[in-house]
C-alpha atoms as a PDB file:
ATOM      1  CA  UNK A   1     -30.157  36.758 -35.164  1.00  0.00           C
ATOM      2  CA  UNK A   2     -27.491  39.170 -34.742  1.00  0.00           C
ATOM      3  CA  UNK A   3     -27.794  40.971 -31.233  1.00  0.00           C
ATOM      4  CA  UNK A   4     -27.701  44.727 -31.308  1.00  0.00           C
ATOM      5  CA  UNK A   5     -24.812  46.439 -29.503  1.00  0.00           C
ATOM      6  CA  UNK A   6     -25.285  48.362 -26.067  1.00  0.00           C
ATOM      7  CA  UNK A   7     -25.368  52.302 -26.397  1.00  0.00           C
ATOM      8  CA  UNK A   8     -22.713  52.503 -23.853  1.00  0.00           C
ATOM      9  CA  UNK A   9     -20.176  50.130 -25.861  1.00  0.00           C
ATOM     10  CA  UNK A  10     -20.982  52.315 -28.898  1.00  0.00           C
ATOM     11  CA  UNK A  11     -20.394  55.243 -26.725  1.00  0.00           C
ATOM     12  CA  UNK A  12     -17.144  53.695 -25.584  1.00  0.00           C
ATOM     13  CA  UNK A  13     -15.839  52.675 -29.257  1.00  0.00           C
ATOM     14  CA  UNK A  14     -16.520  56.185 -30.766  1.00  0.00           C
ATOM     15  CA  UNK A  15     -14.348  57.976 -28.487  1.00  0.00           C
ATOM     16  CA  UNK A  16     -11.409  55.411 -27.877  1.00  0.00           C
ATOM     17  CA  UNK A  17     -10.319  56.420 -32.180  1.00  0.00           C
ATOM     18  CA  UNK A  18     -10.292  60.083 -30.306  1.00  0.00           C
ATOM     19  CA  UNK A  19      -9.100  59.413 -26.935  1.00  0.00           C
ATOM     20  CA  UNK A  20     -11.882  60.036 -23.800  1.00  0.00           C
ATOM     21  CA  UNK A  21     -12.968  63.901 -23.092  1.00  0.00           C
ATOM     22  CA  UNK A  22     -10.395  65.043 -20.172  1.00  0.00           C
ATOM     23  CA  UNK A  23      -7.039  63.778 -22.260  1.00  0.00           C
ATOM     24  CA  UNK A  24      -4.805  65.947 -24.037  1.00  0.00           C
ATOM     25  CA  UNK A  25      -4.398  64.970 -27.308  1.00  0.00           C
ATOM     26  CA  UNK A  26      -1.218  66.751 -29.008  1.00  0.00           C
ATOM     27  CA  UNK A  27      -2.511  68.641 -31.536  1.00  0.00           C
ATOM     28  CA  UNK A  28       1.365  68.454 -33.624  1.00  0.00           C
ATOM     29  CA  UNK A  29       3.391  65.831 -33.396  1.00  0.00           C
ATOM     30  CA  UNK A  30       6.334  67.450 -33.318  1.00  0.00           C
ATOM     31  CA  UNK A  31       7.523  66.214 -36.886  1.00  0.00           C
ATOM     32  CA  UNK A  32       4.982  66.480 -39.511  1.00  0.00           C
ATOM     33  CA  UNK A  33       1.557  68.695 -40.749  1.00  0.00           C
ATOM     34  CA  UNK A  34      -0.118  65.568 -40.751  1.00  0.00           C
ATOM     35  CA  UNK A  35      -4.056  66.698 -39.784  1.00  0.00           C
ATOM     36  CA  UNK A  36      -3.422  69.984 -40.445  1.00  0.00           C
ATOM     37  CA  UNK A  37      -4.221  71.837 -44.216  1.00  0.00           C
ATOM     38  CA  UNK A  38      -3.524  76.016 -45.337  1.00  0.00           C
ATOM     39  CA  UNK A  39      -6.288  77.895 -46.099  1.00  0.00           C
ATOM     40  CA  UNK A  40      -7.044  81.948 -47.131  1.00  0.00           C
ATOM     41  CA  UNK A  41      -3.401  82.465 -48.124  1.00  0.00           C
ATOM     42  CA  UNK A  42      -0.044  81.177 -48.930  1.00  0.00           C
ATOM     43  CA  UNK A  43       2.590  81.863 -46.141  1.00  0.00           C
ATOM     44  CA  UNK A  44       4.698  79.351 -45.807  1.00  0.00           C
ATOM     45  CA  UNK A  45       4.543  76.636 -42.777  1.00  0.00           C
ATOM     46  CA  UNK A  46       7.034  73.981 -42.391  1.00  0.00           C
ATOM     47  CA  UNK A  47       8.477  71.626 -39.476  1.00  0.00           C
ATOM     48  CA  UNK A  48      11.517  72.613 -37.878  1.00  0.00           C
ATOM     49  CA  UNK A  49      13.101  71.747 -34.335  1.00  0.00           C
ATOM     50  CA  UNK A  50       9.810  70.130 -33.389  1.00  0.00           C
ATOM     51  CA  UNK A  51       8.209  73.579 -34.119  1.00  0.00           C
ATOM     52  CA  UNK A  52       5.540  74.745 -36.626  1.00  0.00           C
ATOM     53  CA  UNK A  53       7.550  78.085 -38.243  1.00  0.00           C
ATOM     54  CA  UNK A  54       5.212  80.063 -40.735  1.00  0.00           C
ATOM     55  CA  UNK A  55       6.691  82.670 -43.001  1.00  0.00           C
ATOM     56  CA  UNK A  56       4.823  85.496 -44.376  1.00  0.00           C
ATOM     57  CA  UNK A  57       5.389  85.542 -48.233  1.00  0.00           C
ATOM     58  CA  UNK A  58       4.612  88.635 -49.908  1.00  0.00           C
ATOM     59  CA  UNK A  59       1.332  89.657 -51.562  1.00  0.00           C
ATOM     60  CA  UNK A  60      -0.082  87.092 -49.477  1.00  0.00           C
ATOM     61  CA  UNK A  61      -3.139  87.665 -47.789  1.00  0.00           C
ATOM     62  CA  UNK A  62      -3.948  86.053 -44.174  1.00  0.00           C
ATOM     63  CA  UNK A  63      -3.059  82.553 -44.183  1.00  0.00           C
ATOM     64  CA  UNK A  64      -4.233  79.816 -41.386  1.00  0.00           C
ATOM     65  CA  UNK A  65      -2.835  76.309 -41.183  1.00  0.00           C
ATOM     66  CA  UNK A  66      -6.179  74.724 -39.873  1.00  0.00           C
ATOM     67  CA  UNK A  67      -6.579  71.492 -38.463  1.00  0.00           C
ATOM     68  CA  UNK A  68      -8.763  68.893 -40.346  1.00  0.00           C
ATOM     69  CA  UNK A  69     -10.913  68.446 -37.192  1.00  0.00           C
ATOM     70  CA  UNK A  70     -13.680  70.654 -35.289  1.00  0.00           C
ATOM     71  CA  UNK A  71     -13.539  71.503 -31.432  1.00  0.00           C
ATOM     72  CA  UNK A  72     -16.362  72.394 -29.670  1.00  0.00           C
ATOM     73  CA  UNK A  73     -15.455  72.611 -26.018  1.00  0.00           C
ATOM     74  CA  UNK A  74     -12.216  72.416 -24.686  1.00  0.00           C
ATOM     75  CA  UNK A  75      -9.126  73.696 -23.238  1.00  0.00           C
ATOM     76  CA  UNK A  76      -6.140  74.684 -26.006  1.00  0.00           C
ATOM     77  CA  UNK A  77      -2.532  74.807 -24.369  1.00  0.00           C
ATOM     78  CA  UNK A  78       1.008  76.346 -27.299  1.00  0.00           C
ATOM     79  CA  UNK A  79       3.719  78.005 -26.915  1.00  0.00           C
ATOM     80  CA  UNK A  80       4.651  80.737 -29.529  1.00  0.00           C
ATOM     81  CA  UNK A  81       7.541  82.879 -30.769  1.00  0.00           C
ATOM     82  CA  UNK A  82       7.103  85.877 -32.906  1.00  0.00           C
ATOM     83  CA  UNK A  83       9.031  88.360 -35.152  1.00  0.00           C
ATOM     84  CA  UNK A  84       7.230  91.765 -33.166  1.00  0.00           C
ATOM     85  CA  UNK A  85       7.124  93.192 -36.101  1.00  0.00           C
ATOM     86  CA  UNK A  86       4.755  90.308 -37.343  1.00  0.00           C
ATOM     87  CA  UNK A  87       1.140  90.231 -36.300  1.00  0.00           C
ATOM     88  CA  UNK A  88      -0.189  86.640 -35.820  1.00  0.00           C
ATOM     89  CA  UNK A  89      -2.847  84.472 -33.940  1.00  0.00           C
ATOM     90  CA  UNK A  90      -4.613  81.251 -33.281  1.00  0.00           C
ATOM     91  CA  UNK A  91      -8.339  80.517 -34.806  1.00  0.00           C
ATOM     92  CA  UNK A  92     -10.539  78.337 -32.494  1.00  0.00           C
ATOM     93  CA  UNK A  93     -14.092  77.304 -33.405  1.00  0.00           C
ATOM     94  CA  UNK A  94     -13.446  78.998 -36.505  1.00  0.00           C
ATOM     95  CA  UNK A  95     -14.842  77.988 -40.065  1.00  0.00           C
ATOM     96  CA  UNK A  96     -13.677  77.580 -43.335  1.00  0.00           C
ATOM     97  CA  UNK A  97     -15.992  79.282 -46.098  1.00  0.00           C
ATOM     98  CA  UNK A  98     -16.942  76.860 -48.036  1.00  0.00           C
ATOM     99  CA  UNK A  99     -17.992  79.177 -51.025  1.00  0.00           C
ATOM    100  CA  UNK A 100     -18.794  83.071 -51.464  1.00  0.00           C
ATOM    101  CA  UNK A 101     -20.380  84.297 -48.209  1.00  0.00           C
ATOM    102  CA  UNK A 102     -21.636  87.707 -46.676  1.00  0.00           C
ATOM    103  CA  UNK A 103     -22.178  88.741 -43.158  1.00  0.00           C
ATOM    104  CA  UNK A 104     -24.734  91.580 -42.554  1.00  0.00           C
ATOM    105  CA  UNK A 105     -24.369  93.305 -38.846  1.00  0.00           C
ATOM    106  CA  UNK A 106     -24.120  95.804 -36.687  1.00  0.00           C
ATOM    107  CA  UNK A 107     -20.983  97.925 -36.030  1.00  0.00           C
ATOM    108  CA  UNK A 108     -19.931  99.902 -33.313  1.00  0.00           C
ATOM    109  CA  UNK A 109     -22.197 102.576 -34.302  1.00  0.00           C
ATOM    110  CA  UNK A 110     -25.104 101.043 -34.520  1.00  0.00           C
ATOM    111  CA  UNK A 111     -25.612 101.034 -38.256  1.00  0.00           C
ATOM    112  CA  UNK A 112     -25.926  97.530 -40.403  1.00  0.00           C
ATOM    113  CA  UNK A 113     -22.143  96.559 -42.326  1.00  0.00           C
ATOM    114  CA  UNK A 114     -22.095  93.698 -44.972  1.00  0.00           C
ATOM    115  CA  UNK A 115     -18.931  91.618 -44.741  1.00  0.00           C
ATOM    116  CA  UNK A 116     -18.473  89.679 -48.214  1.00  0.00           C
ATOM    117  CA  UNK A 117     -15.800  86.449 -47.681  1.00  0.00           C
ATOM    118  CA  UNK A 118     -14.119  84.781 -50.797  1.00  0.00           C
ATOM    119  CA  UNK A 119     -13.658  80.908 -50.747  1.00  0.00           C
ATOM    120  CA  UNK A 120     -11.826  79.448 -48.545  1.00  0.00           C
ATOM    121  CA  UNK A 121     -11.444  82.143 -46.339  1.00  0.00           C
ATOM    122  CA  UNK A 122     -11.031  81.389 -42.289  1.00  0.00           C
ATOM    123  CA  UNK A 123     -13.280  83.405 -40.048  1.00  0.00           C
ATOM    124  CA  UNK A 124     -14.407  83.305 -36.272  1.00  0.00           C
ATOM    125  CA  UNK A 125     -12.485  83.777 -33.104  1.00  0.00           C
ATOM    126  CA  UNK A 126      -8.994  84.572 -32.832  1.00  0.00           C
ATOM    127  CA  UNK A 127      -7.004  84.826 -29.909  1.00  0.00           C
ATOM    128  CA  UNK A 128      -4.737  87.853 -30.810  1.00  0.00           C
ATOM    129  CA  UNK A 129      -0.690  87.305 -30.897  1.00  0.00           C
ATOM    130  CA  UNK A 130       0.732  90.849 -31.407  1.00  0.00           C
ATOM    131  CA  UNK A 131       3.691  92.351 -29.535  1.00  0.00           C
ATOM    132  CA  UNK A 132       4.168  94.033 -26.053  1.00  0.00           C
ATOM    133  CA  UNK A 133       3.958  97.528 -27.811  1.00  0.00           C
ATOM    134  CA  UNK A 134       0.051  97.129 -28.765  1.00  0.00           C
ATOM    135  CA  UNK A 135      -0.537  95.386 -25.510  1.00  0.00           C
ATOM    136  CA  UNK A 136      -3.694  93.344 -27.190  1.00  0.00           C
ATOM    137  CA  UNK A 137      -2.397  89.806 -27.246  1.00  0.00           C
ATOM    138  CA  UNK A 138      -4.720  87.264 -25.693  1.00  0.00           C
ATOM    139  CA  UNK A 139      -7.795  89.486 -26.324  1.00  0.00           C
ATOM    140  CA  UNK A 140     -10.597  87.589 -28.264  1.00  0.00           C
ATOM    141  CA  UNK A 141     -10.859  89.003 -32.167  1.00  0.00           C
ATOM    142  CA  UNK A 142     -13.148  88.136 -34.600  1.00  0.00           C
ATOM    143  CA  UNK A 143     -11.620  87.323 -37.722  1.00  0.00           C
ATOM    144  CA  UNK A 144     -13.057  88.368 -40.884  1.00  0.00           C
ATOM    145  CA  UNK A 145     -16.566  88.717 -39.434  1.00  0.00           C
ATOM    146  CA  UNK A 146     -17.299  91.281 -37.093  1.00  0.00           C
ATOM    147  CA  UNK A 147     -13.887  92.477 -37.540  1.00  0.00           C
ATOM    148  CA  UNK A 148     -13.224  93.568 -34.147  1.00  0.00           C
ATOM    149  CA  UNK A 149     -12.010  92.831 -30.412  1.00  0.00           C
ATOM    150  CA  UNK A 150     -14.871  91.298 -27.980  1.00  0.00           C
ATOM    151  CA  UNK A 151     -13.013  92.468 -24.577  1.00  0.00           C
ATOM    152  CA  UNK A 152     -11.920  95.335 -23.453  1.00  0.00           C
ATOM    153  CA  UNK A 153      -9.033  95.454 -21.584  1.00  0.00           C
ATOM    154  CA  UNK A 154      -8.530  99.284 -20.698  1.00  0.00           C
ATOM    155  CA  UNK A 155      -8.618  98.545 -17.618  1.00  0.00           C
ATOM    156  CA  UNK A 156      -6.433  95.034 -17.635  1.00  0.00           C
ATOM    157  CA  UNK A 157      -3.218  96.631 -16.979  1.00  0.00           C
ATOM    158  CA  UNK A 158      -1.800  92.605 -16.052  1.00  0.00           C
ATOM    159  CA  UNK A 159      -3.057  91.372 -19.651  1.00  0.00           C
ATOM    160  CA  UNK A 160      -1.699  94.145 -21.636  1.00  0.00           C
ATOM    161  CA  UNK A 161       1.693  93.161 -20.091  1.00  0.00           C
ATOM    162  CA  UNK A 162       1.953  89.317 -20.345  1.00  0.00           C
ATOM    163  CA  UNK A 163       3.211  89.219 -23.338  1.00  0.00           C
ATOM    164  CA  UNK A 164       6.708  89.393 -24.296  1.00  0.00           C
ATOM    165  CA  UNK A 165       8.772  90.011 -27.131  1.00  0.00           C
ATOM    166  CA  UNK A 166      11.454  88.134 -28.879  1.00  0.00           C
ATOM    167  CA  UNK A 167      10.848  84.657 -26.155  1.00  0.00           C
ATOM    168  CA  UNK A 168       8.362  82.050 -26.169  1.00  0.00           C
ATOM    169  CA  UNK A 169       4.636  82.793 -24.927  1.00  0.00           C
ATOM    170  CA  UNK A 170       2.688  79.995 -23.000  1.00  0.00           C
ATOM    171  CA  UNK A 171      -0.890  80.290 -24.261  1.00  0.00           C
ATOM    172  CA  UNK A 172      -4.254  78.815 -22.841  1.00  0.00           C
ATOM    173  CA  UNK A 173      -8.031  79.039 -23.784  1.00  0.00           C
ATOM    174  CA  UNK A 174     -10.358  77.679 -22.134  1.00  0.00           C
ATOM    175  CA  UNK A 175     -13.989  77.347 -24.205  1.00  0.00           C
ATOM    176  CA  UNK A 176     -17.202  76.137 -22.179  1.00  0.00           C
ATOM    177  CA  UNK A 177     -20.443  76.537 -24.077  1.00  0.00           C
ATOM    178  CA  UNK A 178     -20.659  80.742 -24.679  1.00  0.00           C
ATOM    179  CA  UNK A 179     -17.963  81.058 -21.828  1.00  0.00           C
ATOM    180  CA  UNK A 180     -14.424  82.106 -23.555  1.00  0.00           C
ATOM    181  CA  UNK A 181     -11.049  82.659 -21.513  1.00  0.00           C
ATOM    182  CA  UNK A 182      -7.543  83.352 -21.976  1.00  0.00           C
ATOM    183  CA  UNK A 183      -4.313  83.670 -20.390  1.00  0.00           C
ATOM    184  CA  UNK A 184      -0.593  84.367 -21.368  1.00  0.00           C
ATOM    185  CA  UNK A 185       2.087  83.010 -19.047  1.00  0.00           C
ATOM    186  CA  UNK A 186      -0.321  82.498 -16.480  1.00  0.00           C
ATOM    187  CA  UNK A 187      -1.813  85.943 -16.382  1.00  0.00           C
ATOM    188  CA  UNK A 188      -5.724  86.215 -17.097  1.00  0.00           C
ATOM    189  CA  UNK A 189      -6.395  88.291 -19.984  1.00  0.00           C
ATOM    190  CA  UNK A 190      -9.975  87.798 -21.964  1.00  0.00           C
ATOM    191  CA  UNK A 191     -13.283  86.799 -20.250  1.00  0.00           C
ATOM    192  CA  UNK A 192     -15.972  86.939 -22.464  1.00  0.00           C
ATOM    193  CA  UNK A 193     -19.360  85.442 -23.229  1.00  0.00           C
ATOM    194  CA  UNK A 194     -20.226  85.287 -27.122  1.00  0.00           C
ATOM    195  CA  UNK A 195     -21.895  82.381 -28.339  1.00  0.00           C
ATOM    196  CA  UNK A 196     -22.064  83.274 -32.380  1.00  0.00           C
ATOM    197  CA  UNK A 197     -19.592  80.159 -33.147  1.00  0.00           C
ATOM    198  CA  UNK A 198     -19.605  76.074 -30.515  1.00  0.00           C
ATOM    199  CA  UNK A 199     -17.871  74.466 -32.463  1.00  0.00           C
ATOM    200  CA  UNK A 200     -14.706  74.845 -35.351  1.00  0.00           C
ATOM    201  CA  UNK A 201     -11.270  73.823 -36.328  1.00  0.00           C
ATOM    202  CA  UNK A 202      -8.218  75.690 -34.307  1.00  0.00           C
ATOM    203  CA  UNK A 203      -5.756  77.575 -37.119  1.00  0.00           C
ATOM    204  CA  UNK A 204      -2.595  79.035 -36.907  1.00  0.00           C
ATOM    205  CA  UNK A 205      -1.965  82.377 -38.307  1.00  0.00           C
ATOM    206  CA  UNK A 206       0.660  84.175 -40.357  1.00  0.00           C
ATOM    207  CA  UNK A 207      -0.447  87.269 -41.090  1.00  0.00           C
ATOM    208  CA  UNK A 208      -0.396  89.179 -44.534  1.00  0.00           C
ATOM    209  CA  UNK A 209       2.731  91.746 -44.428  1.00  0.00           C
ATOM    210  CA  UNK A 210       1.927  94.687 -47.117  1.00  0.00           C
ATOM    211  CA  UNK A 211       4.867  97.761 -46.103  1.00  0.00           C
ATOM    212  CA  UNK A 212       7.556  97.126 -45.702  1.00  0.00           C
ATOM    213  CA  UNK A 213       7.586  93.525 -46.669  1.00  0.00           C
ATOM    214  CA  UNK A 214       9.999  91.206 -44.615  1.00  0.00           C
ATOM    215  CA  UNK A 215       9.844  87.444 -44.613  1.00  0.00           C
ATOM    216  CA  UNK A 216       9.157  87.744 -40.732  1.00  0.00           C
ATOM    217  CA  UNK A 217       8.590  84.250 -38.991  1.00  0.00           C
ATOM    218  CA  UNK A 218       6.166  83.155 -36.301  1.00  0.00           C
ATOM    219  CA  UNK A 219       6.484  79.624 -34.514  1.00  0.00           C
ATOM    220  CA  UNK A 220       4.764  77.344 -32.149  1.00  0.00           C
ATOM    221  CA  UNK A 221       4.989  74.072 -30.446  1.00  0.00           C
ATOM    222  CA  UNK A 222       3.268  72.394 -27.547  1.00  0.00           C
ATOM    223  CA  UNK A 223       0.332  72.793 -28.986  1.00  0.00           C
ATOM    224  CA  UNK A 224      -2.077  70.593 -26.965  1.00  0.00           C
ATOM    225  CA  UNK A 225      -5.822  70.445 -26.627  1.00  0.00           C
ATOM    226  CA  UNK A 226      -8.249  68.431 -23.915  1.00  0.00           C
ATOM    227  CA  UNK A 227     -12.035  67.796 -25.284  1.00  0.00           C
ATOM    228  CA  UNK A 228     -14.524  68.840 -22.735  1.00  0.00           C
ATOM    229  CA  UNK A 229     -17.835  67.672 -24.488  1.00  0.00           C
END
């Protein structure tokens, strides 16, 4: 009679194929898109210099290269560089519709909106990459859903400033259960609580141009992640 195995080996095998919650796992290798896929759009992402470079394309909507697995809590380290006159971002527990969906909530004023999402299309938080102009990078948005910024930072004079153009951006977000935080170069920016999404893939974001149409570039690298649950 075969003996059953221990919870706690079990335990042990399922998370050595992952590595062990507190390692960083590099999210890019540095050479290829392997565990990565696009979705929403079709920018252009390819692998240059050990960086991830998307290029807007035009006519294209938002477009997300998502990775092929789901993060519930953890902390998410990149670096990005920017065109300023490209607005971008990174998706974390975000989801991928997987048909025709609608949203119904309320909006700022109080009154009940209906969202309607195609196939295919990303939605969920996005931690803003913008330009030191609009002074919104590292607040929280919510893509596609709510549609809107969940922090206010007014009165953040420090966050609207970390940002800066034209050089690379060190990035960190830290998610524990509804708990969301972010900083750029080591300056705190969001601190929210919102607990509408645990757990979703991490996506990065070239976003649609529609004036003026340039094929403005956005890249990353580092991009690092260490599972907390």
């Amino acid at each position: 009679m075969r003996k059953p195995i221990g919870w706690a080996l079990v335990v042990c095998l399922a998370l050595s194929a992952n590595a062990f919650p507190g390692d960083w796992i590099n999210l890019f290798d540095g050479k290829t898109l392997k565990g990565w896929s696009v979705h929403s759009g079709y920018a252009k992402y390819h692998v240059e210099d050990g960086t991830i470079v998307g290029t807007a394309v035009k006519g294209s909507p938002n477009t997300f290269l998502c990775t092929d697995r789901e993060f519930g809590d953890f902390i998410l380290e990149f670096e990005v560089k920017v065109d300023p006159k490209l607005n971008s971002g990174v998706q974390f527990r975000s989801k991928i519709a997987p048909k025709e969906i609608a949203f119904i909530f309320r909006g700022r004023d109080g009154k009940p909106r209906t969202r309607k999402l195609p196939p295919d299309r990303v939605y969920g938080y996005q931690v803003e990459i913008s330009n030191e102009a609009q002074g919104n990078s590292g607040n929280i948005y919510d893509e596609a859903r709510r549609g809107m910024f969940l922090d206010d930072f007014t009165n953040k004079p420090e966050a609207r400033a970390a940002f800066k153009d034209n050089q690379w951006n060190k990035y960190r977000v830290e998610c524990k259960g509804d708990s969301i935080k972010t900083w750029i170069n080591g300056v705190p920016c969001a601190d929210i609580r919102d607990a509408l999404t645990l757990r979703g893939v991490i996506g990065l974001q070239v976003h649609g141009v529609h004036r003026n149409f340039q094929p403005y570039q956005v890249r990353w690298r580092n991009i690092r992640i260490k599972v907390l649950d």
